[in-house]
N, C-alpha and C. Protein backbone atom coordinates (compact mmCIF):
# COMPACT_ATOMS: atom_id res chain seq x y z
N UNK A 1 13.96 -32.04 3.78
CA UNK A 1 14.66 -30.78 3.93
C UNK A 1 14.20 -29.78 2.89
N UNK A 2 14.31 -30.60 1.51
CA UNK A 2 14.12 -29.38 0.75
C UNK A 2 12.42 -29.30 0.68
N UNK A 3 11.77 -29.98 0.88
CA UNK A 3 9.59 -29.46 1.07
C UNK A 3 9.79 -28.42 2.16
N UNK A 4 10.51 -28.27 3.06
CA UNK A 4 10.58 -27.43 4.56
C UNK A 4 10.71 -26.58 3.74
N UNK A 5 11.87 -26.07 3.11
CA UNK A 5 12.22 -24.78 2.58
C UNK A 5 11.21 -24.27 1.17
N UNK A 6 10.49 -25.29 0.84
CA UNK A 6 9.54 -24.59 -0.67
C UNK A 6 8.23 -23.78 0.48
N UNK A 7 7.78 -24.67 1.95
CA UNK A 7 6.93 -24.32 2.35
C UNK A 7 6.74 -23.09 2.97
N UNK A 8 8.48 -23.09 3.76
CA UNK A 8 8.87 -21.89 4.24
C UNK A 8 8.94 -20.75 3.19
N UNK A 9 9.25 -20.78 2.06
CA UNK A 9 8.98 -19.56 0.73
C UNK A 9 7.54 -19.80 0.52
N UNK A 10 6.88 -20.30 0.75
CA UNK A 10 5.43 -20.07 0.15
C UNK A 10 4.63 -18.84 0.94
N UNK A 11 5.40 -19.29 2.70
CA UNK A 11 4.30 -18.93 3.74
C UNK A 11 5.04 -17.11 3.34
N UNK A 12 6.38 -17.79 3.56
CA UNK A 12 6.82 -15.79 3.31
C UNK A 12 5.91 -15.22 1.98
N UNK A 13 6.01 -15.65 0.75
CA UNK A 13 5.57 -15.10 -0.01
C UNK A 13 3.82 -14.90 0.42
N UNK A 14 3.12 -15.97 0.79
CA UNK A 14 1.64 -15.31 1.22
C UNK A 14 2.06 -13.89 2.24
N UNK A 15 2.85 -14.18 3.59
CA UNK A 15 2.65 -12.92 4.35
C UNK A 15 3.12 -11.86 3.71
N UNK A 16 4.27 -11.73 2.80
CA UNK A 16 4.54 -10.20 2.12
C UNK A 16 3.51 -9.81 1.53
N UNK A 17 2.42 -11.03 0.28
CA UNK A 17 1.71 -10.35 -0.20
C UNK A 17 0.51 -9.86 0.48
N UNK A 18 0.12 -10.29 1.62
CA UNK A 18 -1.09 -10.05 2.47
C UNK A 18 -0.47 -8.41 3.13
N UNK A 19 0.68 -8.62 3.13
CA UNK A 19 0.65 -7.14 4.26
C UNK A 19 0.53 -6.07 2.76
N UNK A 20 1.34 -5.95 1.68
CA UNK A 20 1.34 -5.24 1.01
C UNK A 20 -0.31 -5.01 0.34
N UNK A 21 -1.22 -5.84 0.28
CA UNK A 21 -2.32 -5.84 -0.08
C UNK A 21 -3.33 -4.87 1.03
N UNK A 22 -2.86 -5.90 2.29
CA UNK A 22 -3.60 -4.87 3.17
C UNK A 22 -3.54 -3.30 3.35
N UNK A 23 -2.05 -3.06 3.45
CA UNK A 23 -1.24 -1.60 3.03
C UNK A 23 -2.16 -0.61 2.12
N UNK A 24 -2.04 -1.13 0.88
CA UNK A 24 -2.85 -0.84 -0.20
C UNK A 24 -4.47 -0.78 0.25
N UNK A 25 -5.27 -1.18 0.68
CA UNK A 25 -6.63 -1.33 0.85
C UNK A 25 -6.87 0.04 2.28
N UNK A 26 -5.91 -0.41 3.13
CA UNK A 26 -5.99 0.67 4.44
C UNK A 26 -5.67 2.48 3.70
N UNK A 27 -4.70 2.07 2.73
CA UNK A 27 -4.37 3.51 2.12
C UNK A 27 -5.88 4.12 1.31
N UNK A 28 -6.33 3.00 0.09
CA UNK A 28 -7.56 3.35 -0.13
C UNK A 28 -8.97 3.85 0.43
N UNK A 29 -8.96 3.20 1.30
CA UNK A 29 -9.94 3.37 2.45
C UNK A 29 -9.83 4.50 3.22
N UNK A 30 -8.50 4.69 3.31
CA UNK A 30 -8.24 6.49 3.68
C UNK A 30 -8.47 7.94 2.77
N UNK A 31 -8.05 7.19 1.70
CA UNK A 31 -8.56 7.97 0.69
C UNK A 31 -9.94 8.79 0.23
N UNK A 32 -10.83 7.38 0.56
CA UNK A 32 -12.14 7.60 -0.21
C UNK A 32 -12.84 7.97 1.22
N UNK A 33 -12.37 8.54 2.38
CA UNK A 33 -13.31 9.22 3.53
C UNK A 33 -12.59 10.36 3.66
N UNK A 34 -11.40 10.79 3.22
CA UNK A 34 -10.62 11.90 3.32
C UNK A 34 -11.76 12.43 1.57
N UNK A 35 -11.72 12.34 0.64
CA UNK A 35 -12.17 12.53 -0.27
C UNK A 35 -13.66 12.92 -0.34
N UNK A 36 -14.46 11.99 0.67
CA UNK A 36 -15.85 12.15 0.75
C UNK A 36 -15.83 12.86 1.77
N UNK A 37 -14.85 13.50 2.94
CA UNK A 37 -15.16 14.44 3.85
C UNK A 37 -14.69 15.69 3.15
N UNK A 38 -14.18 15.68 2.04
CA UNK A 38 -13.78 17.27 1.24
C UNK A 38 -14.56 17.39 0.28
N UNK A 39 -15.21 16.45 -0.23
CA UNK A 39 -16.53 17.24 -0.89
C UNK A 39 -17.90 17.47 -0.40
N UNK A 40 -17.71 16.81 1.37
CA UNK A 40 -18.85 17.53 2.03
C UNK A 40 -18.29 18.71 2.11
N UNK A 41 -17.25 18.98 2.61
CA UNK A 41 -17.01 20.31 3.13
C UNK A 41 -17.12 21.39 2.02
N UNK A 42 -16.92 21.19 1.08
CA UNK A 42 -17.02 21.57 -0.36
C UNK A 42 -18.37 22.26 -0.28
N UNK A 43 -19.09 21.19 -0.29
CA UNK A 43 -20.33 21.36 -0.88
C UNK A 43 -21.12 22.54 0.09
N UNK A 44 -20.79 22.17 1.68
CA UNK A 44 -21.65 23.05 2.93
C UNK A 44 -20.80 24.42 2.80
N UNK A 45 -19.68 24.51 2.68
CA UNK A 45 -18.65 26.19 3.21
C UNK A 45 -18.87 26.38 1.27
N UNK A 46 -18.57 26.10 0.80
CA UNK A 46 -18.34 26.67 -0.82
C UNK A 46 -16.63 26.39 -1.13
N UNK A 47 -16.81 26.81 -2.54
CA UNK A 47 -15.00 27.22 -2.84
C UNK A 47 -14.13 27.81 -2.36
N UNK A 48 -14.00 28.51 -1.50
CA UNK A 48 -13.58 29.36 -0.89
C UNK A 48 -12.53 29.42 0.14
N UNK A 49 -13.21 28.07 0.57
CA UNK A 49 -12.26 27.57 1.55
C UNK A 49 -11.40 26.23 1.05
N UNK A 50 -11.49 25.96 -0.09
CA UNK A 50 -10.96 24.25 -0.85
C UNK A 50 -9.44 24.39 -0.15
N UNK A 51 -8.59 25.23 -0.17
CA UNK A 51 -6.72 25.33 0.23
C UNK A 51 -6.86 24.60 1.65
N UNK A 52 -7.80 25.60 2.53
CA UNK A 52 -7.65 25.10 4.05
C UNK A 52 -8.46 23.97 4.22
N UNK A 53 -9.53 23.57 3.63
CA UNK A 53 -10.31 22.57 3.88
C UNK A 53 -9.21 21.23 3.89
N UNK A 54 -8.16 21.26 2.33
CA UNK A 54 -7.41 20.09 1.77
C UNK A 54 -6.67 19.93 3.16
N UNK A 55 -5.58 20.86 3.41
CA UNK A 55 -4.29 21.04 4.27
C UNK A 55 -5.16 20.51 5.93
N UNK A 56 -6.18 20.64 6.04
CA UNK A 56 -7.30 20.17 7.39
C UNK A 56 -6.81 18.44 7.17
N UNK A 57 -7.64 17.94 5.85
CA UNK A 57 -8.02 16.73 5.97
C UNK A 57 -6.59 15.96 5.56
N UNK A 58 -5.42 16.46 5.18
CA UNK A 58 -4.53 15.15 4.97
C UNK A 58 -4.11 15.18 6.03
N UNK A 59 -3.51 16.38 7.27
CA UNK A 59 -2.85 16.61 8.49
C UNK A 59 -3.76 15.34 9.22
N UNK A 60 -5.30 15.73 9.09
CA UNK A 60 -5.81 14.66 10.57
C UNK A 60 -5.57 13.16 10.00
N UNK A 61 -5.69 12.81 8.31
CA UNK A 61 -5.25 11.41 8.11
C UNK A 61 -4.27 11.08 8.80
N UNK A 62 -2.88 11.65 8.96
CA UNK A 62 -2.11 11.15 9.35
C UNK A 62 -2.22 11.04 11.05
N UNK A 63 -2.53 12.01 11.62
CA UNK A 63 -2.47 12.30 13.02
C UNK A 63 -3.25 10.62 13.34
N UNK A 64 -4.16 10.06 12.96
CA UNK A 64 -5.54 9.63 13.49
C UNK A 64 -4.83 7.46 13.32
N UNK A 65 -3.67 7.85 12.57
CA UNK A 65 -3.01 6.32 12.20
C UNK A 65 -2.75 5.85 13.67
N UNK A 66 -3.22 4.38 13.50
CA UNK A 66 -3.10 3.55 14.42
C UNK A 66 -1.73 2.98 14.39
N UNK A 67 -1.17 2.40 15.49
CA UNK A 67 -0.20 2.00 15.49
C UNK A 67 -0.10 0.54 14.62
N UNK A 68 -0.89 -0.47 14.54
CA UNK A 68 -0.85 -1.11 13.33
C UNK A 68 -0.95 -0.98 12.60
N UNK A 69 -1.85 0.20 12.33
CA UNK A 69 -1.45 0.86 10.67
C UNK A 69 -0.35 1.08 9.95
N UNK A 70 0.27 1.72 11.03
CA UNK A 70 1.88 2.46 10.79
C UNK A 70 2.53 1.21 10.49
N UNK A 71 2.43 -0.14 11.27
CA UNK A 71 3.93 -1.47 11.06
C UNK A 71 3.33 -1.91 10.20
N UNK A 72 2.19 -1.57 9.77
CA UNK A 72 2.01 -2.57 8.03
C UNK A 72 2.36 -1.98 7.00
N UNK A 73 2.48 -0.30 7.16
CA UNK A 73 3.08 0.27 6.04
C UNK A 73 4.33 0.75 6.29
N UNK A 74 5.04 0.23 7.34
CA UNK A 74 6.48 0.33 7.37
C UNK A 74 6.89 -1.33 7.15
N UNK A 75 6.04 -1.85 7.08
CA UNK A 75 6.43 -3.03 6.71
C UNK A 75 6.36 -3.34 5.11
N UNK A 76 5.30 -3.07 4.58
CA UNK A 76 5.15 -2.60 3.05
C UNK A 76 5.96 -1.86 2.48
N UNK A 77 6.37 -0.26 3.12
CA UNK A 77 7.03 0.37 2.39
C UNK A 77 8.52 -0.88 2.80
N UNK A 78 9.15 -1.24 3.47
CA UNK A 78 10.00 -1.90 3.16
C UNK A 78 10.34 -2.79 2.29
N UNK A 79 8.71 -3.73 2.16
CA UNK A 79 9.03 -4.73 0.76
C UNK A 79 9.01 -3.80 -0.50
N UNK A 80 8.22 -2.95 -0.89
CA UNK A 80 8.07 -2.40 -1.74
C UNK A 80 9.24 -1.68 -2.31
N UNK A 81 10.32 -1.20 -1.54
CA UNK A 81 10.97 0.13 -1.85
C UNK A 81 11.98 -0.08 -2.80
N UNK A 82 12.10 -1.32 -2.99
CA UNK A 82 12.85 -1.70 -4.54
C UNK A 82 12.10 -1.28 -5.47
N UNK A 83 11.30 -0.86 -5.72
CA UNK A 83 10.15 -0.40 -6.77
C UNK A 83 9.81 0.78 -6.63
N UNK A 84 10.16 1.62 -5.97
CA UNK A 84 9.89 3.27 -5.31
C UNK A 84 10.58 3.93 -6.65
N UNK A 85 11.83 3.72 -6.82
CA UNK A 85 12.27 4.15 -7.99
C UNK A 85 11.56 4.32 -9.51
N UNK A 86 10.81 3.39 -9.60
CA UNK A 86 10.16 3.33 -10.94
C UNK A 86 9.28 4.41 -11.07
N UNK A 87 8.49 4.99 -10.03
CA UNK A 87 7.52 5.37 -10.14
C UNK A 87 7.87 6.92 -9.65
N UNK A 88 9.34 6.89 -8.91
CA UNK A 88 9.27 8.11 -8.27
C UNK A 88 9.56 9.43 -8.91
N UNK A 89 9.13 9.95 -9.97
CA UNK A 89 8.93 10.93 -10.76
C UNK A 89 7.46 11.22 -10.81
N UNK A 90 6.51 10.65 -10.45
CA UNK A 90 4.77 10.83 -10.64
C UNK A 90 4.73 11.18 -9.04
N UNK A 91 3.43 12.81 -9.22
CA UNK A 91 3.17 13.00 -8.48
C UNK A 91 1.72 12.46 -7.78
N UNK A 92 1.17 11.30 -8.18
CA UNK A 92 0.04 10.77 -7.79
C UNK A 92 0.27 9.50 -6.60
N UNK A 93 -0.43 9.89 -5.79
CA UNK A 93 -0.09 8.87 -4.68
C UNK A 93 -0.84 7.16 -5.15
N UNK A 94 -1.93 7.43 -6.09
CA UNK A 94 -2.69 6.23 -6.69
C UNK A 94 -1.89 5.65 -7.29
N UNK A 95 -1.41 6.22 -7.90
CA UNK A 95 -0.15 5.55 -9.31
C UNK A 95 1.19 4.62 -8.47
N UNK A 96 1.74 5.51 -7.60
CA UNK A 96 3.05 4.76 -7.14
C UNK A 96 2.46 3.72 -6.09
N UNK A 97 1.40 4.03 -5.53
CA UNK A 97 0.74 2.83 -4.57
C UNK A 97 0.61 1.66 -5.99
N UNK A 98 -0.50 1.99 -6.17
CA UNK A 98 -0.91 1.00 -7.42
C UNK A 98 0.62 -0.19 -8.04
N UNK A 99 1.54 0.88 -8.73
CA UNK A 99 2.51 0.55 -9.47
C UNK A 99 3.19 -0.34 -8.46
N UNK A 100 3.81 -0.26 -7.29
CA UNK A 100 4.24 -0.70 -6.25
C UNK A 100 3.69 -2.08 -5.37
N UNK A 101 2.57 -1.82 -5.53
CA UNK A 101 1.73 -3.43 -5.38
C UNK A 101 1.61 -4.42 -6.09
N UNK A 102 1.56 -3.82 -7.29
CA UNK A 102 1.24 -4.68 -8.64
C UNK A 102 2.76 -5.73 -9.43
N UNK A 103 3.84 -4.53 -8.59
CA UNK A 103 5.20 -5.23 -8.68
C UNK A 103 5.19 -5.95 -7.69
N UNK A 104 4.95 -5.61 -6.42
CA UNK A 104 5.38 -6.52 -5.24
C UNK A 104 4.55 -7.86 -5.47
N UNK A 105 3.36 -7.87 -6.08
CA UNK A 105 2.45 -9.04 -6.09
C UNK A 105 3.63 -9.81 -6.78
N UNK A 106 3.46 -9.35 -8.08
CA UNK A 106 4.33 -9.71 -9.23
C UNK A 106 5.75 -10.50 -8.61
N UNK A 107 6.33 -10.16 -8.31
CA UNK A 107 7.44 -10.59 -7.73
C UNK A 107 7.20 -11.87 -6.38
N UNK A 108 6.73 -11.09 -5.08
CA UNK A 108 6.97 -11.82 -4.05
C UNK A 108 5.84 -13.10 -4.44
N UNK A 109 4.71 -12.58 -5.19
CA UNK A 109 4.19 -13.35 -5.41
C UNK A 109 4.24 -14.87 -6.03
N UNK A 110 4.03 -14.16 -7.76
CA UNK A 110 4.54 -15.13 -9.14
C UNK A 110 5.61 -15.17 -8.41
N UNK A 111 6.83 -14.36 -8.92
CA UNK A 111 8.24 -14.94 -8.86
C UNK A 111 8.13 -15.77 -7.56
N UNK A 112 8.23 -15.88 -6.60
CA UNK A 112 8.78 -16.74 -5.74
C UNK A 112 7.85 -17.62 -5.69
N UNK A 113 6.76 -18.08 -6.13
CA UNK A 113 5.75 -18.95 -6.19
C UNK A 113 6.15 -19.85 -7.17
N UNK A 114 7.05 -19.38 -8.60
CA UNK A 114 7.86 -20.48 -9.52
C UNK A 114 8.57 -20.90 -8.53
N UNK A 115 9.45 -20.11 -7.88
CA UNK A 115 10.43 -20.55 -7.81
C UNK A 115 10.68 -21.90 -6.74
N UNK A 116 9.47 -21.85 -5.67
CA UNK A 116 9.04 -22.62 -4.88
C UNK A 116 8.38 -24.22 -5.80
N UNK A 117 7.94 -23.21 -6.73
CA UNK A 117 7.48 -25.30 -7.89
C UNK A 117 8.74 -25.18 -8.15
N UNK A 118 9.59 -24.96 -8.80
CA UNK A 118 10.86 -25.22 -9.07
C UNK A 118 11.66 -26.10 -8.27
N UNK A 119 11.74 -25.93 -7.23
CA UNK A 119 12.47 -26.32 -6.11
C UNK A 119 11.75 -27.85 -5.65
N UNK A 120 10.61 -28.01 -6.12
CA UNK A 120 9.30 -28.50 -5.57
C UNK A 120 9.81 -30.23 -6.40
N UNK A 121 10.21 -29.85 -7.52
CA UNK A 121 10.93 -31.06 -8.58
C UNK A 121 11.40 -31.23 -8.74
């Protein structure tokens, strides 16, 4: 009875941390082509246009989300949002992603990974 239940916390703790990881990597990955399509645009139109170029490229990030995109980070932002607080005074989207993963690892991870050897003896 009780190996069922350390195994059953292990598998949860791998899938929270896999979705929140993935979360994190899909956000990055959005980042760094939203980023490398504004300093092409940068570079071909000039300064001139940097206000409308920005307000262009975060609108189509979002428009362009797949629907599994969306349930992994509504699934993330759900594990995560005990930790939204810590961070929610910074206006950097790197920082509260970052900060927010690094707890959720921390937690769903370590913590329930003792707590599963714990249980284990």
């Amino acid at each position: 009875m009780l190996s069922s239940i350390v195994r059953l916390l292990r598998l949860a703790s791998l899938v929270v941390c896999a979705i929140v990881i993935a979360s994190f990597a899909i956000f990055a990955l959005n980042q760094t082509k939203t980023a490398s399509k504004h300093q092409t645009e940068e570079l071909t139109a000039g300064p001139s246009t940097h206000s409308a170029s920005s307000a262009r490229s975060g609108s189509s990030a979002t428009a362009n989300e797949s629907s599994v995109h969306r349930d992994i980070d509504d699934a993330s932002r759900e594990f995560t949002s005990p930790f939204a607080g810590i961070v929610s005074g910074s206006n950097s989207e790197w920082l509260k992603r970052g900060v927010e993963l690094f707890l959720a690892l921390l937690v769903y991870g370590v913590a329930v990974g003792f707590v599963a050897r714990a249980l284990r003896i």
